[in-house]
N, C-alpha and C. Protein backbone atom coordinates (compact mmCIF):
# COMPACT_ATOMS: atom_id res chain seq x y z
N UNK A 1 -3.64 16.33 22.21
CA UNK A 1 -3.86 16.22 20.78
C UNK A 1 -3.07 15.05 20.22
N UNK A 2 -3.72 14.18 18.97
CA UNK A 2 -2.72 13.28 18.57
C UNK A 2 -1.80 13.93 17.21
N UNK A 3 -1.13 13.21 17.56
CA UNK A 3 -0.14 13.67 16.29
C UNK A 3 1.17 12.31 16.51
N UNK A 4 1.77 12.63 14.87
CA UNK A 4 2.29 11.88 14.37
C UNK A 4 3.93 12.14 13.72
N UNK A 5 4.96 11.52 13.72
CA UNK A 5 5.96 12.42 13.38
C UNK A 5 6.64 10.85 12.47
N UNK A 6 6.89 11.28 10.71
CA UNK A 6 7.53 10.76 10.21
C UNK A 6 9.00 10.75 9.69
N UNK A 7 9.53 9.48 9.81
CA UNK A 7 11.22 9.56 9.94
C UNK A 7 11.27 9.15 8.61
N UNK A 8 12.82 9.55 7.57
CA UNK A 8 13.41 8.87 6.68
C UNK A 8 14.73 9.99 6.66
N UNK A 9 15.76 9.22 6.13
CA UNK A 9 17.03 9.67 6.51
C UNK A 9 17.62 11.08 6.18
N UNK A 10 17.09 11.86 5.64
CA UNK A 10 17.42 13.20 5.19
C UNK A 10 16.65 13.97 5.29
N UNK A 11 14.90 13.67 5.33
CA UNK A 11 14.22 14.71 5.61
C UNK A 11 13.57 15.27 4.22
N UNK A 12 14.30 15.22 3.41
CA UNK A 12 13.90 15.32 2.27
C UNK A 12 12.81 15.14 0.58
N UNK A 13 12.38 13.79 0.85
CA UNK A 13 11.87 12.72 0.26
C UNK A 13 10.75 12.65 0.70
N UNK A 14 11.13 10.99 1.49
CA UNK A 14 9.42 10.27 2.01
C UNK A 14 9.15 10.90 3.22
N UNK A 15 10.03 11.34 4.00
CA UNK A 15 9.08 11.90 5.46
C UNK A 15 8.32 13.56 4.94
N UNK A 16 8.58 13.83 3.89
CA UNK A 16 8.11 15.07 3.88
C UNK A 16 6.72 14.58 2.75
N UNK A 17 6.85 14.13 2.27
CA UNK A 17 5.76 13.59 1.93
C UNK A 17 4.67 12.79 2.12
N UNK A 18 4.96 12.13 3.30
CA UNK A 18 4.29 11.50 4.27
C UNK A 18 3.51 12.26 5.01
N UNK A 19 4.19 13.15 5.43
CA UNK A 19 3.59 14.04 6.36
C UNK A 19 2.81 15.25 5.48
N UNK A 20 3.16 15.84 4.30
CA UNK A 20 2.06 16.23 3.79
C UNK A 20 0.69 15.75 2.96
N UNK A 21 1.19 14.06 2.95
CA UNK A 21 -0.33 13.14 2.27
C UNK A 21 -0.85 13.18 4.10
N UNK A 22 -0.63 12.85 4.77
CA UNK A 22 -1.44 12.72 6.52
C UNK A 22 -2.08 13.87 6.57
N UNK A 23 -1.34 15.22 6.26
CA UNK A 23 -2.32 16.53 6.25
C UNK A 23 -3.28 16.04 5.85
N UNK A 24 -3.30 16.18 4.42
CA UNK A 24 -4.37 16.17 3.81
C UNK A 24 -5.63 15.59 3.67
N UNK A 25 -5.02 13.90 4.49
CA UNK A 25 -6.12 12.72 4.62
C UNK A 25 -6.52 13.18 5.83
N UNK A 26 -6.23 13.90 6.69
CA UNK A 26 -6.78 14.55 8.22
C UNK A 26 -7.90 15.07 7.99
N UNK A 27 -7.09 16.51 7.27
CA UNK A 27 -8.06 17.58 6.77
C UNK A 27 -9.25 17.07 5.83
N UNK A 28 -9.34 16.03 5.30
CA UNK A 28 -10.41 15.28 4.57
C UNK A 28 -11.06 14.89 5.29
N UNK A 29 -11.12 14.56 6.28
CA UNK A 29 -11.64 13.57 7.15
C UNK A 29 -11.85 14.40 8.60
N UNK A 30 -11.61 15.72 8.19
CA UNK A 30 -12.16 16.88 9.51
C UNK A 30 -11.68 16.13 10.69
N UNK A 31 -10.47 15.62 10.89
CA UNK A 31 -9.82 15.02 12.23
C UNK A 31 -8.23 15.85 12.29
N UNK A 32 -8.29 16.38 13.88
CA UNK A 32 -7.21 17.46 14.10
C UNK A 32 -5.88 17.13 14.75
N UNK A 33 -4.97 15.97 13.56
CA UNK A 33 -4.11 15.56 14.13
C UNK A 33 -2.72 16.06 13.96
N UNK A 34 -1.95 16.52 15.10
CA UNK A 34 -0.85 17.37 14.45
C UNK A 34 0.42 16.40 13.72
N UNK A 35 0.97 16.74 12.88
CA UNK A 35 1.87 16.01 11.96
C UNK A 35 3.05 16.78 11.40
N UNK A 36 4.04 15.68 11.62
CA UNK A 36 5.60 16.81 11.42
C UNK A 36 6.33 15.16 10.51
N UNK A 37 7.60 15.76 10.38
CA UNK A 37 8.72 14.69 9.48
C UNK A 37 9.90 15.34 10.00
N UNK A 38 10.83 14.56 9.98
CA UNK A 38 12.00 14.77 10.57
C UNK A 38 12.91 13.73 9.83
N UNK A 39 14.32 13.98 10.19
CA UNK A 39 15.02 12.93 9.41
C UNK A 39 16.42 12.49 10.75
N UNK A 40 16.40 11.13 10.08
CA UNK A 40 17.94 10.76 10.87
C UNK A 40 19.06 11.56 11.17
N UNK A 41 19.71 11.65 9.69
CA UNK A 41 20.57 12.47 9.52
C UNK A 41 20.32 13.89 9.26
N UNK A 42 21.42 14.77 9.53
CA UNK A 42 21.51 16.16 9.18
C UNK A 42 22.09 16.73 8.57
N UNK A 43 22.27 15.94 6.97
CA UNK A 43 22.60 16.71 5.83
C UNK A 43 22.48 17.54 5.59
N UNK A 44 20.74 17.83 5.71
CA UNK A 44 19.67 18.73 5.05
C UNK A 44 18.91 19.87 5.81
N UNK A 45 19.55 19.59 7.09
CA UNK A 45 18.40 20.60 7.86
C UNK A 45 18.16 21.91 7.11
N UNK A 46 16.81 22.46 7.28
CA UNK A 46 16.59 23.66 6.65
C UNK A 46 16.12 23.69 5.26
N UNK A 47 16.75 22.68 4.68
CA UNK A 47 16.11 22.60 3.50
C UNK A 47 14.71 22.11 3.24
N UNK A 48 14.46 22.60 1.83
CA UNK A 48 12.78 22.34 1.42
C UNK A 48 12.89 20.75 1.04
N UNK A 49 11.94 20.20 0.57
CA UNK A 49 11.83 19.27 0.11
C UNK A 49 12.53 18.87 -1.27
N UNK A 50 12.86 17.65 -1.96
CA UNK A 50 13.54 17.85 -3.08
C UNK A 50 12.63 18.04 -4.14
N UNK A 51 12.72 18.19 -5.25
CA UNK A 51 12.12 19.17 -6.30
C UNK A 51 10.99 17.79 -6.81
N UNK A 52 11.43 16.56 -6.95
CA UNK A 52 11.05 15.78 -7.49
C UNK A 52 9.78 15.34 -6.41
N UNK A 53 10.04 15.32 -4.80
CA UNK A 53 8.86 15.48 -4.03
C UNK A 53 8.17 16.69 -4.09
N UNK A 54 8.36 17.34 -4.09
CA UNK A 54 7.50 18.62 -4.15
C UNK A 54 6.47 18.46 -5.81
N UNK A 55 7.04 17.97 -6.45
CA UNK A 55 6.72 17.80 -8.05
C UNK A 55 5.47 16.32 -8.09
N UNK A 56 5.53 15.85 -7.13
CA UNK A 56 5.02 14.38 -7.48
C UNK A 56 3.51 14.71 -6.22
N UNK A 57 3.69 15.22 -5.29
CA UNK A 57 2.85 15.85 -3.89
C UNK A 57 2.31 16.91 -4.77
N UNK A 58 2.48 17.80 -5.58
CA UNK A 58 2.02 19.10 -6.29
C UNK A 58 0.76 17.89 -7.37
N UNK A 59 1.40 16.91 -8.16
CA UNK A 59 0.67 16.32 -9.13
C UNK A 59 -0.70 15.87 -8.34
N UNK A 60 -0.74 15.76 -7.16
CA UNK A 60 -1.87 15.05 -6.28
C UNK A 60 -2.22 16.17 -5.18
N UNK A 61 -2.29 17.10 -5.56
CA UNK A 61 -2.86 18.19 -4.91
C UNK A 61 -2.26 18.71 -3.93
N UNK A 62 -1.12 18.06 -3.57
CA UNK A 62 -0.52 19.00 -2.25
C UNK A 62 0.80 19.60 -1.74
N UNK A 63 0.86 20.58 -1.30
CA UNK A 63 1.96 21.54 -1.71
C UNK A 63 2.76 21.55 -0.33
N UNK A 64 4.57 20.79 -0.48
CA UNK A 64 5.14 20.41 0.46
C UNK A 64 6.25 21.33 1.04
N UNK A 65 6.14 22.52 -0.61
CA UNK A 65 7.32 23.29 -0.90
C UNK A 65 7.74 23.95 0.26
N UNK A 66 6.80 24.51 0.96
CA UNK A 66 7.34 24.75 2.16
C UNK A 66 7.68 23.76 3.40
N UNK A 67 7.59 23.15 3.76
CA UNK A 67 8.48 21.87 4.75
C UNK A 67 9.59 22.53 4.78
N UNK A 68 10.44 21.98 6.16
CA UNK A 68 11.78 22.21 5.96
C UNK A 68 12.72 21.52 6.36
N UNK A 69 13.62 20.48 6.18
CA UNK A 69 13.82 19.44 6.79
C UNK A 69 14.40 19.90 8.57
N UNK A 70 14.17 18.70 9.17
CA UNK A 70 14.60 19.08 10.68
C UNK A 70 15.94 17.51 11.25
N UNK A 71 16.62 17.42 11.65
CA UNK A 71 16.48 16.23 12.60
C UNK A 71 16.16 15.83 13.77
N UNK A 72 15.92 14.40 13.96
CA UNK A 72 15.09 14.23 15.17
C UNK A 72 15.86 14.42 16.29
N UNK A 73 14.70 15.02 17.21
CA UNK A 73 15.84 15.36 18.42
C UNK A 73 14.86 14.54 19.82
N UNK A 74 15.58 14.21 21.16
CA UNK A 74 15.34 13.10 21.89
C UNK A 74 13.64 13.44 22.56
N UNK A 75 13.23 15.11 22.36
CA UNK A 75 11.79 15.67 22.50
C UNK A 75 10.80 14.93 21.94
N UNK A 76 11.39 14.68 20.61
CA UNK A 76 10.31 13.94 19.85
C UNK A 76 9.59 12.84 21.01
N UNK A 77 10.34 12.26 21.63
CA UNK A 77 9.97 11.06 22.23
C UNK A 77 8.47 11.19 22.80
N UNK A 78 8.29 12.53 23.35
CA UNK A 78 7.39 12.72 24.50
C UNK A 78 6.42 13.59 24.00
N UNK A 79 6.80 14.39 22.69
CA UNK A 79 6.05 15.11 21.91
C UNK A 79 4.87 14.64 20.93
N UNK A 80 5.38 13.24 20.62
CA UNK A 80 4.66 12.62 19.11
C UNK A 80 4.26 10.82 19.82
N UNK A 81 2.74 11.31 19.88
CA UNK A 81 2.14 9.46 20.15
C UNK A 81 2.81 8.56 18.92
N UNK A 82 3.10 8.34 17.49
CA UNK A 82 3.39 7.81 16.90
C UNK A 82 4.69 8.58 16.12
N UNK A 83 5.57 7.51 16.38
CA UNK A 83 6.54 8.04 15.61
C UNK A 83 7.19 6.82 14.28
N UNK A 84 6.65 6.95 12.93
CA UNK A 84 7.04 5.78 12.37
C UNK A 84 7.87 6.16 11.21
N UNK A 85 8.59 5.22 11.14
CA UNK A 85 10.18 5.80 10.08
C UNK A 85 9.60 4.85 8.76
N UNK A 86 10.36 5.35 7.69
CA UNK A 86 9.66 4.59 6.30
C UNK A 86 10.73 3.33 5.81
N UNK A 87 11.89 3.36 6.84
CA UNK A 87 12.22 1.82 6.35
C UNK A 87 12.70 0.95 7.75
N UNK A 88 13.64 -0.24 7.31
CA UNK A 88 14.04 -0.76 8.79
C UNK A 88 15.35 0.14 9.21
N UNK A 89 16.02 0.62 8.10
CA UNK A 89 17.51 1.42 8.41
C UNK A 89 17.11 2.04 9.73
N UNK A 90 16.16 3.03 9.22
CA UNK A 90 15.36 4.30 9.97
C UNK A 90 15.06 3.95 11.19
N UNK A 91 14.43 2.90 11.43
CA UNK A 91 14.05 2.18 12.34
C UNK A 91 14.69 2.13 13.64
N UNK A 92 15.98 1.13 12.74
CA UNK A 92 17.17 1.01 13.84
C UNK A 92 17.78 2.22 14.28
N UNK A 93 17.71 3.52 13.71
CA UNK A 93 18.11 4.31 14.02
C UNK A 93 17.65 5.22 15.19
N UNK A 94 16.48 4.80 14.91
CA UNK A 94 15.26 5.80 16.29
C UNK A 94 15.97 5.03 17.26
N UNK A 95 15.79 3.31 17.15
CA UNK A 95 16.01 2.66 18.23
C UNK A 95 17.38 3.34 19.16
N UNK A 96 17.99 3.12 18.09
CA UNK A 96 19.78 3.49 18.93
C UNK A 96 19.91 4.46 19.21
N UNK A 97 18.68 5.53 18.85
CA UNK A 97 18.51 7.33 19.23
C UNK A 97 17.99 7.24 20.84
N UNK A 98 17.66 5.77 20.98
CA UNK A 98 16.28 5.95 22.19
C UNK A 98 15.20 5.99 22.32
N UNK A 99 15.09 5.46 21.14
CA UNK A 99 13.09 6.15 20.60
C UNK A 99 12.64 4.32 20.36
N UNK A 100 12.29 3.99 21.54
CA UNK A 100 11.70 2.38 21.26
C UNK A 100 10.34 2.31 20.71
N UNK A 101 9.43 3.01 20.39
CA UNK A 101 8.01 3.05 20.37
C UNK A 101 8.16 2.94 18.86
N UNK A 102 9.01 3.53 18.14
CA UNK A 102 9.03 3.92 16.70
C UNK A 102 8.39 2.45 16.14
N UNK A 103 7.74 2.66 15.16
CA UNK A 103 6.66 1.35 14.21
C UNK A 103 7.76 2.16 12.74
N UNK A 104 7.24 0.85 11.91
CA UNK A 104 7.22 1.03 10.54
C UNK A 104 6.38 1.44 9.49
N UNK A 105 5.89 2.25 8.57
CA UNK A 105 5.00 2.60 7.83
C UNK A 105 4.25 1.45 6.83
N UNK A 106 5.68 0.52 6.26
CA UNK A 106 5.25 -0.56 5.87
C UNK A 106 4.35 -1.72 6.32
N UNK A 107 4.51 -1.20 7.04
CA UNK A 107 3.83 -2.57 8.23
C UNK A 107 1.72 -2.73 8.28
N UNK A 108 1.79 -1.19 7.39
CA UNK A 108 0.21 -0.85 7.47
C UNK A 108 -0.16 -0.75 6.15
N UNK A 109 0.64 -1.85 5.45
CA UNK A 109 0.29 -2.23 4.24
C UNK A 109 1.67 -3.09 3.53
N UNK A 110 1.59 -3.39 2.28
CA UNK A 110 2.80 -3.61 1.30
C UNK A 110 3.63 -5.01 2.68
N UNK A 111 3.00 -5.45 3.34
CA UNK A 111 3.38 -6.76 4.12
C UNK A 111 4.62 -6.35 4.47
N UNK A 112 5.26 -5.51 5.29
CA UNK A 112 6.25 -4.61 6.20
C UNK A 112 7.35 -4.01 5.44
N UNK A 113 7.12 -3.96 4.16
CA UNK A 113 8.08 -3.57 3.20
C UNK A 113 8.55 -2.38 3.66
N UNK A 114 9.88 -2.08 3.47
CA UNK A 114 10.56 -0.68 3.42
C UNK A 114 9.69 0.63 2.63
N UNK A 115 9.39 1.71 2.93
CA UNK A 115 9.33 2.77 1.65
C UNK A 115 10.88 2.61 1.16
N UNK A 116 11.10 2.49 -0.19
CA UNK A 116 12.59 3.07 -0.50
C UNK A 116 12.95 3.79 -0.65
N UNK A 117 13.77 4.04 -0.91
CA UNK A 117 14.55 5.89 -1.22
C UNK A 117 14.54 5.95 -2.64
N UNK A 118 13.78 7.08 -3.01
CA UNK A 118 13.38 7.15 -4.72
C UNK A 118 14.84 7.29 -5.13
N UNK A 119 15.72 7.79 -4.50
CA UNK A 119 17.12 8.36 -5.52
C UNK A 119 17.78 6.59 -5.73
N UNK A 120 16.92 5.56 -5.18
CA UNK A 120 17.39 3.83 -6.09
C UNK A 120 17.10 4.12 -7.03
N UNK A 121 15.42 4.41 -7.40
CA UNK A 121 14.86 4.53 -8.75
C UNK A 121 15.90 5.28 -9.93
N UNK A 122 15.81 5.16 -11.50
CA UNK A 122 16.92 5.94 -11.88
C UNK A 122 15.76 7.70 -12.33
N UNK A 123 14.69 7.41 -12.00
CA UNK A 123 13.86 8.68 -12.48
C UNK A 123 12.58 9.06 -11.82
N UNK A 124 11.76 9.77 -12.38
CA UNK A 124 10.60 10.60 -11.49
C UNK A 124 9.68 8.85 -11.27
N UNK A 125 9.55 8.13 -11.63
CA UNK A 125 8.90 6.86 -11.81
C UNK A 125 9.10 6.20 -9.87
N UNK A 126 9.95 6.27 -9.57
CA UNK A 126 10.45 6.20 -8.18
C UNK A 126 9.45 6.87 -7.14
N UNK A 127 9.46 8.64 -7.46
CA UNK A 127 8.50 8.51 -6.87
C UNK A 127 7.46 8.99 -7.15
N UNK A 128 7.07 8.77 -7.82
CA UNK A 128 5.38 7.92 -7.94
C UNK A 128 4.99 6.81 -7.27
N UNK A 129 5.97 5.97 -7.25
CA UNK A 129 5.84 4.33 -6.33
C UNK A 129 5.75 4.76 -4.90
N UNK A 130 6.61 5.48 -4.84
CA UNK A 130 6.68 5.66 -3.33
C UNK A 130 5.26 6.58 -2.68
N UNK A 131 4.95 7.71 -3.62
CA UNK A 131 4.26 8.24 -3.23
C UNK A 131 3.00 7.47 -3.15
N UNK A 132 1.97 6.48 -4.09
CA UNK A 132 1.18 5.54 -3.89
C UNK A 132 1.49 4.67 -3.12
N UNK A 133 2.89 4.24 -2.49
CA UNK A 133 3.17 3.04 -1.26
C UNK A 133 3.00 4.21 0.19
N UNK A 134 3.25 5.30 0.38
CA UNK A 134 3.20 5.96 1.52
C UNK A 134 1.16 6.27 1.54
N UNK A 135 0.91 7.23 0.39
CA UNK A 135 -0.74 7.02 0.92
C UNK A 135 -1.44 5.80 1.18
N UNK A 136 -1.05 4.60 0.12
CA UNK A 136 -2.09 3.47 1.28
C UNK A 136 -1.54 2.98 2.13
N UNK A 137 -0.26 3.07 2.64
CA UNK A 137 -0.17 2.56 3.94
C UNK A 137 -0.89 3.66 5.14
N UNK A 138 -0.63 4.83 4.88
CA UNK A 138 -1.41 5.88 5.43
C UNK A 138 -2.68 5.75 6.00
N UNK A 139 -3.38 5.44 4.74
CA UNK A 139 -4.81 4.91 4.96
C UNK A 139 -5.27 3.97 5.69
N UNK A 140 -4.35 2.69 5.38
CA UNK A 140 -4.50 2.01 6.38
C UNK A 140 -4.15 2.18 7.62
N UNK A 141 -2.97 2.89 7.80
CA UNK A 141 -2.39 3.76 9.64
C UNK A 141 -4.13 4.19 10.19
N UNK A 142 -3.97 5.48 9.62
CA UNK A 142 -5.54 6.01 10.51
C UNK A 142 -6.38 5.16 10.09
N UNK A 143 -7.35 4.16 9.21
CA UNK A 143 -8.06 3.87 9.44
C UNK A 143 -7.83 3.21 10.71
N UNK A 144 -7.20 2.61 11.11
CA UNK A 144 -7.11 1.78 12.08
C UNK A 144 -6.39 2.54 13.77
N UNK A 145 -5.96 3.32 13.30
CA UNK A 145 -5.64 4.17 14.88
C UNK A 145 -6.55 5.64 14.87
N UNK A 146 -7.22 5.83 13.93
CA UNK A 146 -7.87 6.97 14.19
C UNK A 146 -9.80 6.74 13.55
C-alpha cells in the first residue's frame, strides 16, 4: 500500500494538518493511500492538534481533533514510501535521524518554500496561509506521484 508520513516539529500544527487535507484529497479521489504525521520533537506526544488547527481544518471540512501527536521513530523509514517534512529545519532533522529519502512539501509548489510555523504569524491569519500553502502543494504531490 502507498502511504505517506508528514513531519513538522511538534506534531501539532502543519503535520497534522497535512495529513488530514491528504485524507481527504485521497478519499475524493477514491485512492487508498495510508497517511500519518509525526513530529521531530517530543514536546507534544499524545496530544491533539492545536485548537487553532483543528479550527482552520474544521472551517474546510475536516476534522483533525482526533490526531494525536507522535514522534518519529527510525520504523518510519521502512514503513512510509514518502516521508516529507514542511520546512528545511525538519528536513535536516530526518536527515541526522537517518531518514535520507525525506523530500520537502514546498518543493511541490510555492518554489521550495518552507511551510512556516503559524505561531510566527501573530493570529488565526497564519493559519489560513499555511493551510492554503499545504493543500496546493498537496495537490500538486499526488497529482504527480499518484
Amino acid at each position: 500500500m502507498k502511504s505517506i508520513l508528514f513531519v513538522c516539529l511538534g506534531n501539532i500544527c502543519r503535520s497534522p494538518l497535512a495529513e488530514g487535507i491528504a485524507k481527504d484529497i485521497f478519499e475524493k479521489k477514491g485512492l487508498h493511500v495510508k497517511v500519518d504525521s509525526a513530529g521531530t520533537g517530543s514536546w507534544h506526544i499524545g496530544e491533539a492538534p492545536c485548537q487553532d488547527s483543528i479550527k482552520v481544518a474544521k472551517q474546510n471540512g475536516i476534522d483533525i481533533s482526533k490526531l494525536r501527536a507522535r514522534k518519529v521513530e527510525k520504523a518510519d523509514i521502512h514503513t512510509f514510501e514518502y516521508i516529507i517534512a514542511m520546512d528545511e529545519s525538519n528536513l535536516e532533522n530526518l536527515k541526522n535521524f537517518g531518514i535520507t529519502n525525506a523530500i520537502k512539501l514546498g518543493n511541490f509548489g510555492y518554489d521550495g518554500e518552507d511551510v512556516p510555523d503559524p505561531y510566527y504569524y501573530k493570529d488565526f491569519e497564519g493559519f489560513k496561509k499555511i493551510y492554503t500553502m499545504i493543500e496546493q502543494c498537496l495537490y500538486n504531490f499526488i497529482d504527480k506521484k499518484y
